[in-house]
Protein backbone atom coordinates (compact mmCIF):
# COMPACT_ATOMS: atom_id res chain seq x y z
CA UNK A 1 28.89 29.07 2.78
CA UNK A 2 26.97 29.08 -0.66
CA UNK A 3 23.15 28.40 -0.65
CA UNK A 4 22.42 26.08 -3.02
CA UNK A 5 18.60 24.62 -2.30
CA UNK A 6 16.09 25.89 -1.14
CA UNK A 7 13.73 24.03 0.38
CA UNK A 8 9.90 24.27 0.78
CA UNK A 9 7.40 22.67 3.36
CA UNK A 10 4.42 22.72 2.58
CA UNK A 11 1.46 20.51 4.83
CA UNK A 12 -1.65 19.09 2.72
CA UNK A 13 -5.07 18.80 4.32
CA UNK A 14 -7.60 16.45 3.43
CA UNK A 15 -11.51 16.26 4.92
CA UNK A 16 -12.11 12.55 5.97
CA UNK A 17 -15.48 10.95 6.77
CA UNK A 18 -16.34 8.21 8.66
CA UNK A 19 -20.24 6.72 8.91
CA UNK A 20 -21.83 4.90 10.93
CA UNK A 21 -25.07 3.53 11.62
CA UNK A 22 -26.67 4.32 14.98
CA UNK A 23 -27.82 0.43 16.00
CA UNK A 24 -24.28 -0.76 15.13
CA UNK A 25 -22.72 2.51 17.54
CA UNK A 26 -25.63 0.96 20.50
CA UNK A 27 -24.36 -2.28 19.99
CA UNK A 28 -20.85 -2.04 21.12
CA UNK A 29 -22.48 -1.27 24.97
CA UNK A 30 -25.52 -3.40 24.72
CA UNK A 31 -26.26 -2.41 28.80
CA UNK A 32 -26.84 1.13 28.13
CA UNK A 33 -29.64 2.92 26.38
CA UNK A 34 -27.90 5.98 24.57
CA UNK A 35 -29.26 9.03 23.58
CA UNK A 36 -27.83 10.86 20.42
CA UNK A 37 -25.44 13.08 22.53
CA UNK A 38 -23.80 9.88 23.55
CA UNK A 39 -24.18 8.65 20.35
CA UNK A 40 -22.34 10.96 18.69
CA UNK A 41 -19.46 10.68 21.65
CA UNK A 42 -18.81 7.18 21.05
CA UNK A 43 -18.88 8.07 17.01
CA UNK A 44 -15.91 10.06 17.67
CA UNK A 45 -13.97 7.74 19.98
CA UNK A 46 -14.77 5.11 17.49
CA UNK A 47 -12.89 7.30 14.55
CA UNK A 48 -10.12 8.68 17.24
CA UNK A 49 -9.63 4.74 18.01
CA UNK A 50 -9.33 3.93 14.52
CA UNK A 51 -12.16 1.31 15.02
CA UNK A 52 -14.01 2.22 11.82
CA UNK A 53 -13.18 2.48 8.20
CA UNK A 54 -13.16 5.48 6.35
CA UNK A 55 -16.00 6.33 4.13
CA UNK A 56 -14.14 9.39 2.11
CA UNK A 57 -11.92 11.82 1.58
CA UNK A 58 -11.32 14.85 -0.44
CA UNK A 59 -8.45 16.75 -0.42
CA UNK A 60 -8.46 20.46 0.28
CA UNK A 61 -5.34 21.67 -0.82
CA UNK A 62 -2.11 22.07 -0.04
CA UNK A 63 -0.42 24.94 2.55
CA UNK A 64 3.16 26.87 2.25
CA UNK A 65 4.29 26.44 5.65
CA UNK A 66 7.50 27.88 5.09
CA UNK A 67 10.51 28.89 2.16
CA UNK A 68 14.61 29.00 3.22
CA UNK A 69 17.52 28.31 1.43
CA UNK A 70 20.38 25.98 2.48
CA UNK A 71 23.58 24.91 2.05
CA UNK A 72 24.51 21.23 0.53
CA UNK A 73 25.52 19.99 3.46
CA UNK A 74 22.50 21.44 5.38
CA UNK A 75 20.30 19.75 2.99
CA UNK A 76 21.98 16.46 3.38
CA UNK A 77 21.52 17.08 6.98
CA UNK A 78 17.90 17.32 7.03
CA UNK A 79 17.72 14.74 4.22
CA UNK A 80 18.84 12.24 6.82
CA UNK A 81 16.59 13.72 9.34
CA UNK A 82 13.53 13.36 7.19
CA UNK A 83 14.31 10.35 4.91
CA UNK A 84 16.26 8.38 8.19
CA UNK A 85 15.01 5.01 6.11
CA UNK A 86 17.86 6.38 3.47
CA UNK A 87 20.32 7.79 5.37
CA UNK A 88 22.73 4.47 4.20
CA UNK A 89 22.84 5.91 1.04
CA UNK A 90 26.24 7.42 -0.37
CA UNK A 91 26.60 11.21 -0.41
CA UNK A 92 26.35 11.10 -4.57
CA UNK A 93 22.97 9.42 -4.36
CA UNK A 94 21.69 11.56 -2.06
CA UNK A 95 22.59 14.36 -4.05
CA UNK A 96 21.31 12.99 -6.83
CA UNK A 97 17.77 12.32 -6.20
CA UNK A 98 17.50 15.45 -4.65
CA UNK A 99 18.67 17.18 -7.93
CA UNK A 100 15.86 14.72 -9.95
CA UNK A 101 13.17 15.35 -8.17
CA UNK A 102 12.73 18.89 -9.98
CA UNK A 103 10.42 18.43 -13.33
CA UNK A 104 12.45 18.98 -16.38
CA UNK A 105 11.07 21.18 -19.08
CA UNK A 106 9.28 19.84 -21.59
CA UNK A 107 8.81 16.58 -19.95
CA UNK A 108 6.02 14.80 -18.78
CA UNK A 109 5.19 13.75 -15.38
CA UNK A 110 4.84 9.69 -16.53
CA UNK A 111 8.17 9.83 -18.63
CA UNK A 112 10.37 10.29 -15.22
């Protein structure tokens, strides 16, 4: 079976923060009389509940997680698996983004 793609996974990290002010935090349980410790717990269910907007990001970089080399149909295999939202597309389409997606030489990344 020939090895035709090889496929990389990488995972990209990013540093998000979320602020807060301490009388809104107090607010949300107006019958208790928090200290900071407490404070800072219900800070962090508020972000784990997705009850407050984020205030920034920055992106720390991006992480090889692994490098292996595949077959066609192994690759249209996991292109299914990962891209399930396309997996009505014909065989030749498939095939054919896949082989696109790889910046040509001496063209820019706005001209694609």
């Amino acid at each position: 079976m020939s090895k035709d793609y090889v496929v990389v996974t990488t995972i990209s990290s990013f540093r998000h923060r979320y602020v807060m002010h301490k009388d809104d935090l107090a607010k949300l349980n107006p019958d208790v009389e928090p200290n900071d410790h407490e404070l800072d717990d219900w800070a962090l269910d508020t972000v784990i509940l997705e009850e407050c907007d984020e205030f920034s990001q920055y992106h720390i970089g991006e992480h090889h997680a692994d490098i292996y080399q595949c077959s066609e149909e192994e690759m249209l295999t996991l292109f299914d698996k990962d891209n399930d939202y396309l997996s009505n597309w014909e065989r030749d389409q498939k095939i054919k983004w896949v082989r696109d997606t790889l910046i040509k030489p001496n063209t820019k990344r706005n001209e694609m």
